[in-house]
Protein backbone atom coordinates (compact mmCIF):
# COMPACT_ATOMS: atom_id res chain seq x y z
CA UNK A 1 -30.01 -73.85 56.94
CA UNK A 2 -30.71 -74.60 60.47
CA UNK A 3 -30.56 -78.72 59.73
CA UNK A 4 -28.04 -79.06 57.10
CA UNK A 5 -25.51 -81.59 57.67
CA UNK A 6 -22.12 -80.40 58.26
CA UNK A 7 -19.23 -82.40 56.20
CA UNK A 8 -16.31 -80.53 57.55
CA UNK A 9 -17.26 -80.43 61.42
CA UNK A 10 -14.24 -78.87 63.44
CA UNK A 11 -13.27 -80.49 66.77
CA UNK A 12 -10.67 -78.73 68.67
CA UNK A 13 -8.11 -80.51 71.38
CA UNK A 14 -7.86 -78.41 74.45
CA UNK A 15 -3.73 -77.84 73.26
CA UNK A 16 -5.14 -76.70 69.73
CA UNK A 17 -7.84 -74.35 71.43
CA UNK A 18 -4.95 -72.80 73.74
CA UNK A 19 -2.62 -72.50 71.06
CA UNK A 20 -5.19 -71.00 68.92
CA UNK A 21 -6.23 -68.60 71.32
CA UNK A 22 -2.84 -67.17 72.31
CA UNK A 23 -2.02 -66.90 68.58
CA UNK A 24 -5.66 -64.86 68.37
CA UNK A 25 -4.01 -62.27 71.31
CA UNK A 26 -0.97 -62.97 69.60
CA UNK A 27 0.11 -59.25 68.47
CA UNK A 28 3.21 -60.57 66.11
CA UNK A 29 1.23 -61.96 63.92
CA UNK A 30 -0.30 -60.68 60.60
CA UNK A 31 -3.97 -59.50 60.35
CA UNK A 32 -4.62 -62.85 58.30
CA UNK A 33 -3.52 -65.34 60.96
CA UNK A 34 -5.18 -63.95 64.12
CA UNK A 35 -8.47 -64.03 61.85
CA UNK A 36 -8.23 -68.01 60.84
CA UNK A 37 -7.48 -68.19 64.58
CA UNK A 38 -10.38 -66.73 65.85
CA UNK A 39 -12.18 -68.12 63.12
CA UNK A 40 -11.31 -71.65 64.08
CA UNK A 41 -12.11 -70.98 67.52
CA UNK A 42 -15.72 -69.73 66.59
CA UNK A 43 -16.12 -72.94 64.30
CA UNK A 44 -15.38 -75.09 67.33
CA UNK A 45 -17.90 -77.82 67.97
CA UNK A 46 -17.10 -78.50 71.42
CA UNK A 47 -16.86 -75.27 72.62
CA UNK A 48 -19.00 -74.15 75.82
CA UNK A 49 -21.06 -71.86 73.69
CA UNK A 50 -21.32 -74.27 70.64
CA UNK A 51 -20.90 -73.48 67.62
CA UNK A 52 -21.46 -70.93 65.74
CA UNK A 53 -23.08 -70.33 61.80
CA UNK A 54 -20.43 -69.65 59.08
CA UNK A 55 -22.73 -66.33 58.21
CA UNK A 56 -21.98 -65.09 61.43
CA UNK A 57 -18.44 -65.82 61.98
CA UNK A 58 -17.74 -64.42 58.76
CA UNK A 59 -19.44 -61.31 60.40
CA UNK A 60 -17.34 -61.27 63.24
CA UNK A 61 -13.83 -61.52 61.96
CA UNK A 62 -14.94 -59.25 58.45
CA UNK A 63 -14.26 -62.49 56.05
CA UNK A 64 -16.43 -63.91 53.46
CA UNK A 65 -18.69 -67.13 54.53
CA UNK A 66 -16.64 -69.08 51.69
CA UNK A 67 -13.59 -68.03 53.03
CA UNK A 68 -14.85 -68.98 56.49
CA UNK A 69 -15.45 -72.52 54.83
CA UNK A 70 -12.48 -72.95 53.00
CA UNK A 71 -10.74 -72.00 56.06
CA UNK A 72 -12.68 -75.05 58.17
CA UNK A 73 -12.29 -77.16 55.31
CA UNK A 74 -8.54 -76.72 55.55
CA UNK A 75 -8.42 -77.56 59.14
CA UNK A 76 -10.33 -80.59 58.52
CA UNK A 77 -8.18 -82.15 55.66
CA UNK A 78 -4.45 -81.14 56.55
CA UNK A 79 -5.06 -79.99 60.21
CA UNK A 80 -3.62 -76.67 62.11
CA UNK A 81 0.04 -75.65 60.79
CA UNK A 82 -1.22 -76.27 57.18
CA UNK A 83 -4.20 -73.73 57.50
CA UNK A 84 -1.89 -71.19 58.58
CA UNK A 85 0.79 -71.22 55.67
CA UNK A 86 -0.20 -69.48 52.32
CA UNK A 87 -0.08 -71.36 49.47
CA UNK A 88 3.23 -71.77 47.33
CA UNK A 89 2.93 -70.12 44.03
CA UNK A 90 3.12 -72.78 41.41
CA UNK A 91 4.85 -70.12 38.97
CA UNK A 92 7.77 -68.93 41.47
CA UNK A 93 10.36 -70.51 39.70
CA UNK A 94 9.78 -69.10 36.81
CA UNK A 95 12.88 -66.61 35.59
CA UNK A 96 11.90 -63.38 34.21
CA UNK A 97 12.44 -63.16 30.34
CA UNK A 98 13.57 -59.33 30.80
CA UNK A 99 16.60 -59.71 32.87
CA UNK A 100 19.44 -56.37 33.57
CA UNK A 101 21.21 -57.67 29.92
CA UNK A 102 18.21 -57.58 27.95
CA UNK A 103 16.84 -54.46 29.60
CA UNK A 104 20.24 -53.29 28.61
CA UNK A 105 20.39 -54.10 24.94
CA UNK A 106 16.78 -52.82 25.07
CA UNK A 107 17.53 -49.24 26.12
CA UNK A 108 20.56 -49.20 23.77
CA UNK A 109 18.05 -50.41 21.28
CA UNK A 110 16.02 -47.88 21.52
CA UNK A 111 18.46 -45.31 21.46
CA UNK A 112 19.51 -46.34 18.33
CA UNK A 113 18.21 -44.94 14.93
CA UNK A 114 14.76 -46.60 14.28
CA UNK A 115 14.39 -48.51 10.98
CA UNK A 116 14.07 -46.57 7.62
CA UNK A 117 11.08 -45.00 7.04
CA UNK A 118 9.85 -44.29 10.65
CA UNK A 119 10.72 -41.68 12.82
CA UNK A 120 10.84 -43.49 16.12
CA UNK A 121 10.67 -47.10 17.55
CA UNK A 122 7.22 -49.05 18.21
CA UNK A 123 6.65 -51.46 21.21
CA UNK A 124 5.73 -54.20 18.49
CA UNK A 125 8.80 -53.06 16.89
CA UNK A 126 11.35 -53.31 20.11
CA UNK A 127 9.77 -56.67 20.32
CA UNK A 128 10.33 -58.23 17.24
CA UNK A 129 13.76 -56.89 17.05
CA UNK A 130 14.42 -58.74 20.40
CA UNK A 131 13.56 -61.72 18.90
CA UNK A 132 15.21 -61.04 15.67
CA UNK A 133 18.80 -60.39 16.81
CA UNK A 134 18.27 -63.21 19.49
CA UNK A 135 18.68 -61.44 22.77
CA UNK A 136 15.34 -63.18 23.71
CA UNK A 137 13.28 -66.13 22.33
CA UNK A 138 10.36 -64.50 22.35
CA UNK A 139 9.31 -61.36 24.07
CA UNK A 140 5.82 -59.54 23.88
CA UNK A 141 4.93 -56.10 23.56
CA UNK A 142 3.63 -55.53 26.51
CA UNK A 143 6.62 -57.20 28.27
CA UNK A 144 8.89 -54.31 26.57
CA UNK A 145 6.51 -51.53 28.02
CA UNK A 146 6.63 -52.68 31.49
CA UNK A 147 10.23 -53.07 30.99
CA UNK A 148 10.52 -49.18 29.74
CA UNK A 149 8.11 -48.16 31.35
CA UNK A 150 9.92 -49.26 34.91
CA UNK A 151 13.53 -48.23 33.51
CA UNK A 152 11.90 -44.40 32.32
């Protein structure tokens, strides 16, 4: 381990290692950010006391060693601000198929007299029936449970 070659080598400016060390005092930021902080600072190359092995930083601030790398990594490719920001979901535009109307018809579905020959309503049942008086395009039945299950 001790003469791998390091592809992602961090080299910190003496603005990034200030800014990086006030945010790691910083007590207005989450949990999350003071740890890539510190962890960038212990990754430091330059740094009087050298660096220091990902096994052991990952010690220190109570992360994984491949979070500690993807976390150098990071720095390396798209530099400090990036590193910082979470990811954007990629399905956050998404609209919900169970909106307050169809939640509405649901309930009043289910209120209603179930079909001949059964006593009450099904999930499968609520589902197809959904689909079949074209409230939704498709809806499964697990969508209608978490749908009752949050209105109940």
């Amino acid at each position: 381990m001790a003469g791998q070659v390091r592809k992602y080598r961090v080299h910190l400016s003496s603005d990034e290692r200030k800014e990086l060390e006030g945010m790691a005092r910083a007590q207005n930021l989450s949990v999350s950010q003071v740890r890539r902080a510190r962890i960038l600072l212990l990754a430091d190359e330059d740094h009087l006391d050298g660096r220091r092995p990902d096994w052991q930083i990952a010690e220190h601030v109570d992360f994984s060693v491949k979070q500690v790398k993807r976390i150098r990594t990071k720095f390396v490719q798209e530099g400090l601000k990036p590193t910082f920001k979470r990811k954007q979901r990629t399905d956050a535009g998404i609209p919900k198929k169970m909106n307050g109307e169809v939640e509405a018809k649901l309930v009043t579905l289910c209120c209603s007299e179930p079909p001949e020959g059964r006593q009450r309503w099904s999930r499968v049942m609520l589902a197809d029936e959904l689909v079949r008086l074209k409230i939704v395009a498709y809806v499964c039945p697990e969508t209608v449970r978490r749908c009752l299950k949050k209105i109940a």
